[in-house]
N, C-alpha and C. Protein backbone atom coordinates (compact mmCIF):
# COMPACT_ATOMS: atom_id res chain seq x y z
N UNK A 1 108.80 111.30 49.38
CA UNK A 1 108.72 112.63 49.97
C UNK A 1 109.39 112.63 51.34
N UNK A 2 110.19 113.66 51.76
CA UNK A 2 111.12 113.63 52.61
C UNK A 2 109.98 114.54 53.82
N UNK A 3 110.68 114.72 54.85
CA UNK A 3 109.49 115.03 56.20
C UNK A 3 109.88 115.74 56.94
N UNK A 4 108.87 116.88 57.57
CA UNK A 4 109.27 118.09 58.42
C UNK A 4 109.48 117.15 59.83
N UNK A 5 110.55 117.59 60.59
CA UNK A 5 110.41 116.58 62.17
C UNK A 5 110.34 118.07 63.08
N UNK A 6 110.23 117.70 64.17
CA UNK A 6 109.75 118.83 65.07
C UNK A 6 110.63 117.96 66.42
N UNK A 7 111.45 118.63 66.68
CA UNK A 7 111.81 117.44 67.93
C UNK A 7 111.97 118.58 69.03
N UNK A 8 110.99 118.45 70.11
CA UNK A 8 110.67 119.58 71.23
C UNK A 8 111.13 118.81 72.60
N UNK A 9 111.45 120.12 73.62
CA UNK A 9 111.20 119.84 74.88
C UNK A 9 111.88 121.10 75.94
N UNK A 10 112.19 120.90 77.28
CA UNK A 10 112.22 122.29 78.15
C UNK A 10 113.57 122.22 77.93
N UNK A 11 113.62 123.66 78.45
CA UNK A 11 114.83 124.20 78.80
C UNK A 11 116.00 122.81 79.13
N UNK A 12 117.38 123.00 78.63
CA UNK A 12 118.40 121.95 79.06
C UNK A 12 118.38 120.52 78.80
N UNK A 13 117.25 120.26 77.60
CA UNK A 13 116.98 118.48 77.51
C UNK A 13 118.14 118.28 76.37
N UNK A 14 119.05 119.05 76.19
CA UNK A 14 119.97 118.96 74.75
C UNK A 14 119.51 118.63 73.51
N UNK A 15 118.30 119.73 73.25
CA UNK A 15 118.07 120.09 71.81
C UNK A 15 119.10 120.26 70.82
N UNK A 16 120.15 121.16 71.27
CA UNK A 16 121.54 121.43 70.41
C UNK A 16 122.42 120.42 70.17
N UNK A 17 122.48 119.56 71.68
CA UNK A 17 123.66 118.77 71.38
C UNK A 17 122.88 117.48 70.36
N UNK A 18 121.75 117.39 70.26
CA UNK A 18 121.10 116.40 69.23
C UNK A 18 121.15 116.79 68.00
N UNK A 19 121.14 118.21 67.46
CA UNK A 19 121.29 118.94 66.55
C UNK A 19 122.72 118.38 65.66
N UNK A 20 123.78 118.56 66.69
CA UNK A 20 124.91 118.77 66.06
C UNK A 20 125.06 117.11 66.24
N UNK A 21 125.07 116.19 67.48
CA UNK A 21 125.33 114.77 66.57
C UNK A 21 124.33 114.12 65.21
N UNK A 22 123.29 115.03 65.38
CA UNK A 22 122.47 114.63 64.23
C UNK A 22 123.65 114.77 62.67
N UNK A 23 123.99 116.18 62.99
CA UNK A 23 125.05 116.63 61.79
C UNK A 23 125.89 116.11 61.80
N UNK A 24 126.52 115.50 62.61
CA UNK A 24 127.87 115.03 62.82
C UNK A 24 127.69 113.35 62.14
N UNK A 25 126.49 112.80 62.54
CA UNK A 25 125.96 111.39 61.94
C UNK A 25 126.09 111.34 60.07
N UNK A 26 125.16 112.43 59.74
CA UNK A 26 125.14 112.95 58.23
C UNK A 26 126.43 112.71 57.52
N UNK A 27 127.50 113.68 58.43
CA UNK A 27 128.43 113.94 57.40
C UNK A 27 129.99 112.61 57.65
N UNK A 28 129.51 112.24 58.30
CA UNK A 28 130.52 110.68 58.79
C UNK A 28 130.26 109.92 57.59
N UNK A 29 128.86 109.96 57.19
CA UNK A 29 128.41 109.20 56.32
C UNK A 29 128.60 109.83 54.87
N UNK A 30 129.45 110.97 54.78
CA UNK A 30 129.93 111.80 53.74
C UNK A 30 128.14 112.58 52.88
N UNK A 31 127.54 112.93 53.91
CA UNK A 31 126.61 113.73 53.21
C UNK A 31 126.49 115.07 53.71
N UNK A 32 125.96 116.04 53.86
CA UNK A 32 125.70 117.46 53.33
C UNK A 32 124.68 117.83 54.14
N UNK A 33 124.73 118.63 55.11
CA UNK A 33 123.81 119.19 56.22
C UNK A 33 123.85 120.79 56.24
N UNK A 34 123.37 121.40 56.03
CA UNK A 34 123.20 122.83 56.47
C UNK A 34 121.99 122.95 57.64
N UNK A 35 123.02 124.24 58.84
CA UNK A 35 122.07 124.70 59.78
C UNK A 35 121.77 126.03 59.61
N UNK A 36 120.69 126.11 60.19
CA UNK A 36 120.02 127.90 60.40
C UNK A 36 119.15 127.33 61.51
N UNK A 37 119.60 129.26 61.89
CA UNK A 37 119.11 129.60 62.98
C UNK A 37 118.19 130.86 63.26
N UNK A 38 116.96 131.30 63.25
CA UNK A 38 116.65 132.68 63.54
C UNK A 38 117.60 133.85 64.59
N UNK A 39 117.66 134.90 63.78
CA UNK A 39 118.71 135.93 64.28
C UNK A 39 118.25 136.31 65.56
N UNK A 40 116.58 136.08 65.91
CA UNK A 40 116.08 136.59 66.69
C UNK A 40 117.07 135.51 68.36
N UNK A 41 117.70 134.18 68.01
CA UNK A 41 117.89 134.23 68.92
C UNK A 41 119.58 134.50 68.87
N UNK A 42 119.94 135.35 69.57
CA UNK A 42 121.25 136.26 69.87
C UNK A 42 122.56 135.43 70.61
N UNK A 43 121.97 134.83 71.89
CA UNK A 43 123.05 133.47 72.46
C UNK A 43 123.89 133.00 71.59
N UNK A 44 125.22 132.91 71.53
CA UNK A 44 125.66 132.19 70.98
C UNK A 44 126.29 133.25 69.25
N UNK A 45 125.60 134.20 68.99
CA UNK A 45 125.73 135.02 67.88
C UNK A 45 125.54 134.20 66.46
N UNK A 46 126.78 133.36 65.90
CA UNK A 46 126.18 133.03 64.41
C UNK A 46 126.80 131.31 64.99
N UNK A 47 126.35 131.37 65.99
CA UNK A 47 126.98 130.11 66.37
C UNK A 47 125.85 128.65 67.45
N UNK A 48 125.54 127.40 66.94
CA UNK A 48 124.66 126.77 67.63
C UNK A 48 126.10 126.29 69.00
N UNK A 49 125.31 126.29 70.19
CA UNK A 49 125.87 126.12 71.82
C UNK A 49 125.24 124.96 72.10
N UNK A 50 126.17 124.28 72.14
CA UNK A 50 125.47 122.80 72.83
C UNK A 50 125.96 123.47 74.73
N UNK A 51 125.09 122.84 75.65
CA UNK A 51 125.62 122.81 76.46
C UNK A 51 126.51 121.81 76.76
N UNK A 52 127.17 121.16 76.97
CA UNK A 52 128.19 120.07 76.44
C UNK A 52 129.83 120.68 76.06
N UNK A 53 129.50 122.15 75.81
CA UNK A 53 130.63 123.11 75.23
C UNK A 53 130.58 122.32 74.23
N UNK A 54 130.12 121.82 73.08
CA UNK A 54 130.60 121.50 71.94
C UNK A 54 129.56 123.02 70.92
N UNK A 55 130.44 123.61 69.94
CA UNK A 55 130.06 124.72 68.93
C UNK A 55 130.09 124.58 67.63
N UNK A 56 128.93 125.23 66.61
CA UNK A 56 129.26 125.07 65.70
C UNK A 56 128.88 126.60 64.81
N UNK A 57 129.41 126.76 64.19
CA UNK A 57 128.68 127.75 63.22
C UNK A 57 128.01 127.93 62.16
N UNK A 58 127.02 128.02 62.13
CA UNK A 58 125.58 127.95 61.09
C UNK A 58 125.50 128.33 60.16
N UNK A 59 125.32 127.81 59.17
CA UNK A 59 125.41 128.31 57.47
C UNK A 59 124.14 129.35 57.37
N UNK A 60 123.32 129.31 57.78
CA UNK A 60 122.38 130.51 57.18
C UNK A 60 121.45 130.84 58.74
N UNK A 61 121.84 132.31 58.95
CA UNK A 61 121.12 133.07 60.13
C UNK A 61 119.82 133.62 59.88
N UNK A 62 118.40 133.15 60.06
CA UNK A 62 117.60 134.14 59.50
C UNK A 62 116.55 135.07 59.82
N UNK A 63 116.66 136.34 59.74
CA UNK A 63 115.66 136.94 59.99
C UNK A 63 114.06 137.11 59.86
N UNK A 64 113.57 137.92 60.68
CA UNK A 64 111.94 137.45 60.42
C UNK A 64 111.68 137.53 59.23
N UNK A 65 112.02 138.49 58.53
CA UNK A 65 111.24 139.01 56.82
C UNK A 65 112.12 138.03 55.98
N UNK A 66 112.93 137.28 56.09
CA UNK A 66 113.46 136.44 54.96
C UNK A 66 112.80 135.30 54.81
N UNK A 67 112.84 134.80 53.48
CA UNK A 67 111.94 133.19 53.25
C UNK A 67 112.85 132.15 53.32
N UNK A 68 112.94 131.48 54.07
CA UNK A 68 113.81 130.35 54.34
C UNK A 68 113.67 129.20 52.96
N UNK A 69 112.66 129.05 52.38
CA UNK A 69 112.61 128.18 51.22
C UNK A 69 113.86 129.23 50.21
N UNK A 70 113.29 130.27 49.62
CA UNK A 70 114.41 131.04 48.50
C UNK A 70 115.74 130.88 49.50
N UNK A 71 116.10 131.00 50.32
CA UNK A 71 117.22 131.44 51.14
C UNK A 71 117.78 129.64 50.60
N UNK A 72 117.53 128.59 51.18
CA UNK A 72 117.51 127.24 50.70
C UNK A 72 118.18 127.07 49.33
N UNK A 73 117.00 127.16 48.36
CA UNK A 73 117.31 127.22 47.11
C UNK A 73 118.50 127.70 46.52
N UNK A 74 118.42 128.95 47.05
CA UNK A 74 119.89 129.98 46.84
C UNK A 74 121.08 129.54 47.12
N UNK A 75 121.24 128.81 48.35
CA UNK A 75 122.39 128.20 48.85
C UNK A 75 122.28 126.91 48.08
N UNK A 76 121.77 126.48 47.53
CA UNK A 76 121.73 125.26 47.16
C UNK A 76 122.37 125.20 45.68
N UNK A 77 122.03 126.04 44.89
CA UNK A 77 121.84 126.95 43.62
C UNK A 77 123.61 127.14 43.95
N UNK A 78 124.29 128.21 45.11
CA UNK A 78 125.80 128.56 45.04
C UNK A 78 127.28 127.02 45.42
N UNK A 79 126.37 126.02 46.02
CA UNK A 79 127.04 125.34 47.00
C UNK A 79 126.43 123.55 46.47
N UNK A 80 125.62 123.62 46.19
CA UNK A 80 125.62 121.87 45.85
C UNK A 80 124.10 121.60 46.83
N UNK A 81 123.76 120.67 46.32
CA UNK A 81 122.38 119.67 47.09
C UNK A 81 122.90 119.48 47.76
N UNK A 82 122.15 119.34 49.31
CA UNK A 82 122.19 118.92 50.43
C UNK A 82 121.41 117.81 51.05
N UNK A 83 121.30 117.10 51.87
CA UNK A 83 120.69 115.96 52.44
C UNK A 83 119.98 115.70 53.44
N UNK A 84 120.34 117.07 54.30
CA UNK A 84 119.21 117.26 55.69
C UNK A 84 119.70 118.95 55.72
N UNK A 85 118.35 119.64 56.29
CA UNK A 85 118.52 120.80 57.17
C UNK A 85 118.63 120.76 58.42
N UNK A 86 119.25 121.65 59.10
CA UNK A 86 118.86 121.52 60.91
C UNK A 86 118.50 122.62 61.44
N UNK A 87 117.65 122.77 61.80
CA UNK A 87 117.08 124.19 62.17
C UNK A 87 116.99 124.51 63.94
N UNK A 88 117.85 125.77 64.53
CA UNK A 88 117.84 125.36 65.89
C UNK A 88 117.50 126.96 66.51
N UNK A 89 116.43 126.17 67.59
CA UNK A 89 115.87 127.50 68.29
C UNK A 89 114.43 127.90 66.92
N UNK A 90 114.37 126.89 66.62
CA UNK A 90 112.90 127.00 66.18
C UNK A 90 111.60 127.92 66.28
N UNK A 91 111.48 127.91 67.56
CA UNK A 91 109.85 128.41 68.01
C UNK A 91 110.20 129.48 67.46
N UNK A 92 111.58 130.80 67.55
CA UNK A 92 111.56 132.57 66.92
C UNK A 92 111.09 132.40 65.38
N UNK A 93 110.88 131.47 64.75
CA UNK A 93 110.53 131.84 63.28
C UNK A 93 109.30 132.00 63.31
N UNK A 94 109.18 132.52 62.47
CA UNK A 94 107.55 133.03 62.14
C UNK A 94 106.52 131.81 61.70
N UNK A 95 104.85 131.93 61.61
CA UNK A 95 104.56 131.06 60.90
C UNK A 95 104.79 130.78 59.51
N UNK A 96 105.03 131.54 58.88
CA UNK A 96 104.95 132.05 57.62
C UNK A 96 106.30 130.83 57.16
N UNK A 97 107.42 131.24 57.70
CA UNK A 97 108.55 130.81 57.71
C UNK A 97 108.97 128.83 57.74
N UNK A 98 107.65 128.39 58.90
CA UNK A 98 107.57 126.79 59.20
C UNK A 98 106.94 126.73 57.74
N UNK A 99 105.83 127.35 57.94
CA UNK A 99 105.43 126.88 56.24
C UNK A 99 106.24 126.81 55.50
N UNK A 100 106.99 127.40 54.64
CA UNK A 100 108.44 127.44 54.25
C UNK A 100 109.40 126.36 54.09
N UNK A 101 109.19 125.49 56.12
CA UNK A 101 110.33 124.55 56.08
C UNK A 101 109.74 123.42 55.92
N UNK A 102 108.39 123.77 55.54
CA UNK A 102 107.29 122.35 55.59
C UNK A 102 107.86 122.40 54.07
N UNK A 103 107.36 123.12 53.32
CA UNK A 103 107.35 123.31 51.53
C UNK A 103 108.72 122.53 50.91
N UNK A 104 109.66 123.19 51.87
CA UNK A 104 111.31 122.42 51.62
C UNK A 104 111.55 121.13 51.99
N UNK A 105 110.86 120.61 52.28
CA UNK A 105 110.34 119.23 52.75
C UNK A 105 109.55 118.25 51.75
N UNK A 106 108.44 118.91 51.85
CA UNK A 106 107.26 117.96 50.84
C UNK A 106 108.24 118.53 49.28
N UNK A 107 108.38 119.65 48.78
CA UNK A 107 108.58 120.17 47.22
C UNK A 107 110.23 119.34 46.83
N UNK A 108 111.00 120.33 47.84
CA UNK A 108 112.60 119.74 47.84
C UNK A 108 113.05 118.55 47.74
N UNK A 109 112.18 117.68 48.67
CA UNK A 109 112.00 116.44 49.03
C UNK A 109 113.37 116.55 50.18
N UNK A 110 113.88 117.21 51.05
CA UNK A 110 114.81 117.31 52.01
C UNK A 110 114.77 117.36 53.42
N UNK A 111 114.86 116.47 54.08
CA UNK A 111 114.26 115.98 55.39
C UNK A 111 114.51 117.47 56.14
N UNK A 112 113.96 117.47 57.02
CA UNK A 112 114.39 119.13 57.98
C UNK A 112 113.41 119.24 59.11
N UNK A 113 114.71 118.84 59.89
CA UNK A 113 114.85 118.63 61.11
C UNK A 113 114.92 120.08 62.57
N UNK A 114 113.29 120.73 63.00
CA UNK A 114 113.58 121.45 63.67
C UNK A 114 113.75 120.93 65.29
N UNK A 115 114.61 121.75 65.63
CA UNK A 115 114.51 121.50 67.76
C UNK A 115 114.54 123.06 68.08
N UNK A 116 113.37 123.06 69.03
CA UNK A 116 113.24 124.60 69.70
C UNK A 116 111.93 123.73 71.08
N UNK A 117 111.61 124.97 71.88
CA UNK A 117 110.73 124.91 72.58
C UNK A 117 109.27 124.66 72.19
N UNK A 118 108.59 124.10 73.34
CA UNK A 118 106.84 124.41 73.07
C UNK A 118 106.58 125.01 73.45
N UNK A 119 106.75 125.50 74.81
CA UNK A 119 105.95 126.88 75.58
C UNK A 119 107.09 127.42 75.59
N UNK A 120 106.29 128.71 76.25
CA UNK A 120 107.67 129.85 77.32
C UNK A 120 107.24 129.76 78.93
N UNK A 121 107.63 130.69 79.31
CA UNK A 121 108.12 130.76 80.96
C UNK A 121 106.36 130.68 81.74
N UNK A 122 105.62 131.30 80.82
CA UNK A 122 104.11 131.72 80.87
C UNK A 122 103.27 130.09 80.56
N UNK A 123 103.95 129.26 80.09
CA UNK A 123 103.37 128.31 79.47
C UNK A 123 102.39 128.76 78.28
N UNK A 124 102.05 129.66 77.77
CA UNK A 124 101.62 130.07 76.22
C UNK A 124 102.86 129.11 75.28
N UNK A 125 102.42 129.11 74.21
CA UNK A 125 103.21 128.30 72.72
C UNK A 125 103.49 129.79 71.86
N UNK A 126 105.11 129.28 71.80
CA UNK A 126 105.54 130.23 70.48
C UNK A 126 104.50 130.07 69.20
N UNK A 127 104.76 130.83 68.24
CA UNK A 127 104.47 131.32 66.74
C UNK A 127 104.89 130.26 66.50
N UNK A 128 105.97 129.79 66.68
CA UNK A 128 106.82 128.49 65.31
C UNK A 128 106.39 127.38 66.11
N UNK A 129 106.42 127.00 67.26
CA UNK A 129 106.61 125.91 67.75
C UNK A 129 105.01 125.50 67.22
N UNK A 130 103.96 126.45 68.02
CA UNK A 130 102.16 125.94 67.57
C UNK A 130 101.86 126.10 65.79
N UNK A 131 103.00 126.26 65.03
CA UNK A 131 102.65 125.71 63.48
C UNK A 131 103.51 124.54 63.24
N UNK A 132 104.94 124.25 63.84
CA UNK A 132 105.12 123.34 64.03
C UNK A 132 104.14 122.04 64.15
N UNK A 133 103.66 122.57 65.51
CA UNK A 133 102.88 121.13 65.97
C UNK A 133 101.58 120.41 65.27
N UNK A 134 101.34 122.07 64.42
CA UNK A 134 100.49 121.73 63.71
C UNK A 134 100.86 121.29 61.84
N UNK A 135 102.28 121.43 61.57
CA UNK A 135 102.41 120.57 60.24
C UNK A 135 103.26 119.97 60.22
N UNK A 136 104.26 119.61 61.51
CA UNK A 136 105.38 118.74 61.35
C UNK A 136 104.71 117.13 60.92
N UNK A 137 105.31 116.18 60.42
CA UNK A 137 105.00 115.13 59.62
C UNK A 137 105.47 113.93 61.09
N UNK A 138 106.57 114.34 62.35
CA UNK A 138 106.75 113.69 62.81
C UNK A 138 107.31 114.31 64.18
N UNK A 139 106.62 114.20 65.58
CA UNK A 139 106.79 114.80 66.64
C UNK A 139 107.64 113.88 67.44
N UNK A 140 108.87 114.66 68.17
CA UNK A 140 109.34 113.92 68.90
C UNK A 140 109.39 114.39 70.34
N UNK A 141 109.65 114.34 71.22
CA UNK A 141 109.57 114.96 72.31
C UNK A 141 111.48 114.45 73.14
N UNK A 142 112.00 115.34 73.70
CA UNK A 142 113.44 115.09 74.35
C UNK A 142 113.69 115.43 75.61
N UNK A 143 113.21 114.41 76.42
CA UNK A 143 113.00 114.78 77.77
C UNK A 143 114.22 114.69 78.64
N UNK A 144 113.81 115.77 79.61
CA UNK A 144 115.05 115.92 80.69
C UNK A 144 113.97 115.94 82.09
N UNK A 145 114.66 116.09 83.24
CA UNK A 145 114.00 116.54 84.71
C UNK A 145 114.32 117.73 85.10
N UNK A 146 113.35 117.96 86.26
CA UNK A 146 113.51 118.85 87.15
C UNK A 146 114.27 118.33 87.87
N UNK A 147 114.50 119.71 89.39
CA UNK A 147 115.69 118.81 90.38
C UNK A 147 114.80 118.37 91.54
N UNK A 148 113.87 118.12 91.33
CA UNK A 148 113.31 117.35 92.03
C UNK A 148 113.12 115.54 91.61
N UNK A 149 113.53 115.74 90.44
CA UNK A 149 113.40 114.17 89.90
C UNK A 149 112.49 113.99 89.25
N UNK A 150 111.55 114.51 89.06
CA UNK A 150 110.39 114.37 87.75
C UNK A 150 110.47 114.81 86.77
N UNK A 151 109.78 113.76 85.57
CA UNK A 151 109.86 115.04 83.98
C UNK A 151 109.81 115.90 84.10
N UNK A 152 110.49 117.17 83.57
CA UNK A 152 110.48 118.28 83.63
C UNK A 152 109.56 118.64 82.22
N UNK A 153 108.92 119.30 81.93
CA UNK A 153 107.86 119.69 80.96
C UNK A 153 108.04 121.29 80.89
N UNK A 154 108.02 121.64 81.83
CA UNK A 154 107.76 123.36 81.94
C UNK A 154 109.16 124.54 81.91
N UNK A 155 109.13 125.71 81.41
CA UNK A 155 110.63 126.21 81.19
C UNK A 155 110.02 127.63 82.38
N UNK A 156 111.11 127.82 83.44
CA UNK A 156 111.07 128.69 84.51
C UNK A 156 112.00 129.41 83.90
N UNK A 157 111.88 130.87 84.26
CA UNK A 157 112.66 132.06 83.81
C UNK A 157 112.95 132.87 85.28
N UNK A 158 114.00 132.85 85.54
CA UNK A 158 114.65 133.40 86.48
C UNK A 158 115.44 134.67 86.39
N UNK A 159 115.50 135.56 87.13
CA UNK A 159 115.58 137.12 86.69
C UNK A 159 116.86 137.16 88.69
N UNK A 160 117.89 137.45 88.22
CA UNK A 160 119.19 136.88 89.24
C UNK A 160 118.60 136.17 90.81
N UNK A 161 118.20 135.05 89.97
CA UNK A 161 118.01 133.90 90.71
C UNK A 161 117.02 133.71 91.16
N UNK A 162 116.26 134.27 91.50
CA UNK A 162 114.49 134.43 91.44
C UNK A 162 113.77 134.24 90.31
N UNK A 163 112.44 133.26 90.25
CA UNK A 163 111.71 133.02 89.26
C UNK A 163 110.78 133.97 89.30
N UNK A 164 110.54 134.27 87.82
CA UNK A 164 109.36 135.30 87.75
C UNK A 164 108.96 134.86 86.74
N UNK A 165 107.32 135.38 86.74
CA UNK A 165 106.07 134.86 85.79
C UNK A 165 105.97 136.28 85.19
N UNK A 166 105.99 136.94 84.67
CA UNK A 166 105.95 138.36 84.13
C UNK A 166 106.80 138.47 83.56
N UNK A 167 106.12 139.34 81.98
CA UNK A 167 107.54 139.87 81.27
C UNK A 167 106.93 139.60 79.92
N UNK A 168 108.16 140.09 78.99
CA UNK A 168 108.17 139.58 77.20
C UNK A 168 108.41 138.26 77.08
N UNK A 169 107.51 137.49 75.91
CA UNK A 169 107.82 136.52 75.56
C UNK A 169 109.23 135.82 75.61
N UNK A 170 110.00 136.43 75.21
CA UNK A 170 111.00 136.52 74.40
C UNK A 170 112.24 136.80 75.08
N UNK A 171 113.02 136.62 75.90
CA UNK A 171 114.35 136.98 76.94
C UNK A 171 115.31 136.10 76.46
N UNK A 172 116.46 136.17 75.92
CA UNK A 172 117.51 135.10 75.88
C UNK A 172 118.27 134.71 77.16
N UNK A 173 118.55 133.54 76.97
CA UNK A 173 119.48 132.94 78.21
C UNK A 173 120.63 133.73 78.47
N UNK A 174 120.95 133.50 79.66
CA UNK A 174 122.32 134.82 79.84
C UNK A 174 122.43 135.85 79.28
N UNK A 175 121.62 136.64 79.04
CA UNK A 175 121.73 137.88 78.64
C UNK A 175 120.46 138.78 80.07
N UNK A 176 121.28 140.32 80.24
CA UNK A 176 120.31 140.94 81.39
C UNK A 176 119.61 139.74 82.32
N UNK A 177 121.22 139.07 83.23
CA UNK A 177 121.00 138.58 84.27
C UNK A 177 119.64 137.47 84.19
N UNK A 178 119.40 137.19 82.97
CA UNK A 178 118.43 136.11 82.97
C UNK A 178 118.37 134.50 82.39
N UNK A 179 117.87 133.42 83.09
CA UNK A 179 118.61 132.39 83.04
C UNK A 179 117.23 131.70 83.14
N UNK A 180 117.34 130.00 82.63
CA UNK A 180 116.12 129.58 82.95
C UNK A 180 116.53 128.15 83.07
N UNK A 181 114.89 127.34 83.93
CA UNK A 181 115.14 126.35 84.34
C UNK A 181 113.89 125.14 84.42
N UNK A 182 114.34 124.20 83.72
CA UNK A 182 113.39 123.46 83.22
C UNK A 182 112.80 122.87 84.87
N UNK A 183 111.58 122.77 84.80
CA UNK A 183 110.64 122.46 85.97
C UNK A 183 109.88 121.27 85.46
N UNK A 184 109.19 121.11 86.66
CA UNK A 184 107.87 120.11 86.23
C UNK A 184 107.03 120.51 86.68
N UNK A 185 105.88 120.20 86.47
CA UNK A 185 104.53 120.86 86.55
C UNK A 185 104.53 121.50 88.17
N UNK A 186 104.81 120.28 89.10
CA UNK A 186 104.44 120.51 90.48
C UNK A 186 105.37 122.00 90.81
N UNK A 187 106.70 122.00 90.28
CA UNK A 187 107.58 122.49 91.53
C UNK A 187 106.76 123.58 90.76
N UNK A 188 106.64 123.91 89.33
CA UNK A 188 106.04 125.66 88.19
C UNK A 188 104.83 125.73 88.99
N UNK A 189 104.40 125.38 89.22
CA UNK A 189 102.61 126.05 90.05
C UNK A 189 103.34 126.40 91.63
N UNK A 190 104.72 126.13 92.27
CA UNK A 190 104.65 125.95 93.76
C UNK A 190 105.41 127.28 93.35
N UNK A 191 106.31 127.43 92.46
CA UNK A 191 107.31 128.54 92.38
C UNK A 191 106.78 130.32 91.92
N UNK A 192 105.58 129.52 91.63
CA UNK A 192 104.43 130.54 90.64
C UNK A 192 103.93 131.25 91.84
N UNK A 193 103.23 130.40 92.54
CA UNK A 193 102.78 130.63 93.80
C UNK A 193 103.70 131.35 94.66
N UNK A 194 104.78 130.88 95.05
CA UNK A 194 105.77 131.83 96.11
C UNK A 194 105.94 133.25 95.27
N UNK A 195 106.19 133.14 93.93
CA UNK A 195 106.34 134.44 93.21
C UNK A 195 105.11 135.15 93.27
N UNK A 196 103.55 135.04 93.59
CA UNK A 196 102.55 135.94 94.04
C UNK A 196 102.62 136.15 94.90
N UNK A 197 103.20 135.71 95.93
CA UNK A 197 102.83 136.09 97.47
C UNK A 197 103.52 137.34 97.48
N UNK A 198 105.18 137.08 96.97
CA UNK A 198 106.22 137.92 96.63
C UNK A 198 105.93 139.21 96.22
N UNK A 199 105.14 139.36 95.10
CA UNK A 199 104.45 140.38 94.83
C UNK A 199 103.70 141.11 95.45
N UNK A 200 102.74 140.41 96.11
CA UNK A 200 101.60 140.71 97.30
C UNK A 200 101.96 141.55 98.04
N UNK A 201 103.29 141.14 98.95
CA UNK A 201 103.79 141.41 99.98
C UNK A 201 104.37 142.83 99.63
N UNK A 202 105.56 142.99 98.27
CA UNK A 202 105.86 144.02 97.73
C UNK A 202 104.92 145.30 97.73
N UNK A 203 104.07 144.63 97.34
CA UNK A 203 103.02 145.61 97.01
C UNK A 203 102.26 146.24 97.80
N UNK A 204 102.03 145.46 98.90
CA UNK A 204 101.57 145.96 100.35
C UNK A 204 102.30 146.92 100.93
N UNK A 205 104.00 146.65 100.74
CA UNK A 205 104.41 147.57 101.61
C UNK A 205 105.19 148.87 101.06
N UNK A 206 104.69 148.98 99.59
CA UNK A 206 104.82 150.47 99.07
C UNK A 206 103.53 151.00 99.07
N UNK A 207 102.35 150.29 99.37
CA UNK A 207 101.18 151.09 99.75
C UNK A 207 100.92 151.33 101.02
């Protein structure tokens, strides 16, 4: 039986660029990789972005209401067996959906390999990432730093150049002036902090 992997971490630890040498390893070795990506994330359009500038374009984009197992099958059914999935930007799929990439895993027997986030900017856990963590067969973690020099763990969301704790789950990178930046615990509680005072102060002086 082949195994769901879950390989997580913040903002900028090169989830993507592991993605694509993962694929790039596969098919050296003359085997058969298909990627998907949820539509929900927009960056990049039908295309995985390493930061690295290295690009690729993704065999199957998918939306929330589609089943990634039939979607699988189907392509599999037009195009030939495959040997790994790669699934990138993870956490936007639904639960419904990990179940899905778990099933294509244990049933298919086809290893499938997600990388996305654990938290957001709020530190709450996506939909995909907290069913992830709860049926992947094998957790990896892909660490990067802050610029202070410590693990970075935590993902900061910056709104033109200012961090802010408020908002939708959900903001893509570079899109409406918003950008983010992997932290570590210390500097996210110090930056959190200057961003209340910020508010405070705002707020004081329209009242």
């Amino acid at each position: 039986m082949s195994k769901l992997y879950f390989r997580y971490g913040a903002m900028n630890c090169g989830k993507s660029t592991n993605l694509l040498q993962v694929a790039y390893n596969y098919e050296e070795r003359g085997m058969k990789v298909i990627i998907i990506k949820p539509k929900t994330d927009t960056k990049g359009g039908n295309k995985v972005l390493s930061r690295l500038g290295v690009t690729r374009e993704v065999d199957i984009l998918i939306d929330q209401s589609q089943n990634i197992y039939e979607e699988t099958k189907s392509w599999i059914e037009k195009n030939g067996q495959i040997d790994c999935i790669l699934a990138d930007e993870s956490q936007f799929f639904k639960e419904e959906q990990i179940d899905q990439l778990f099933k294509i895993a244990v049933i298919m027997d086809i290893p499938t390999i997600c990388y996305g986030l654990r938290t957001d900017f709020q530190m709450n856990g996506f939909e995909g990432s907290q069913r992830l963590l709860l049926l992947a067969h094998s957790l990896e973690e892909l660490k990067t730093i802050c610029k202070c020099g410590k693990k970075a763990l935590l993902n900061g969301r910056k709104v033109n150049g200012d961090f802010i704790f408020e908002g939708k789950q959900i903001a893509i990178d570079k899109e409406d002036d918003i950008e983010y930046e992997s932290l570590c615990p210390k500097c996210y509680f110090e930056f959190r902090e200057t961003y209340k005072v910020r508010k405070n102060r705002e707020k004081d002086e329209v009242e």
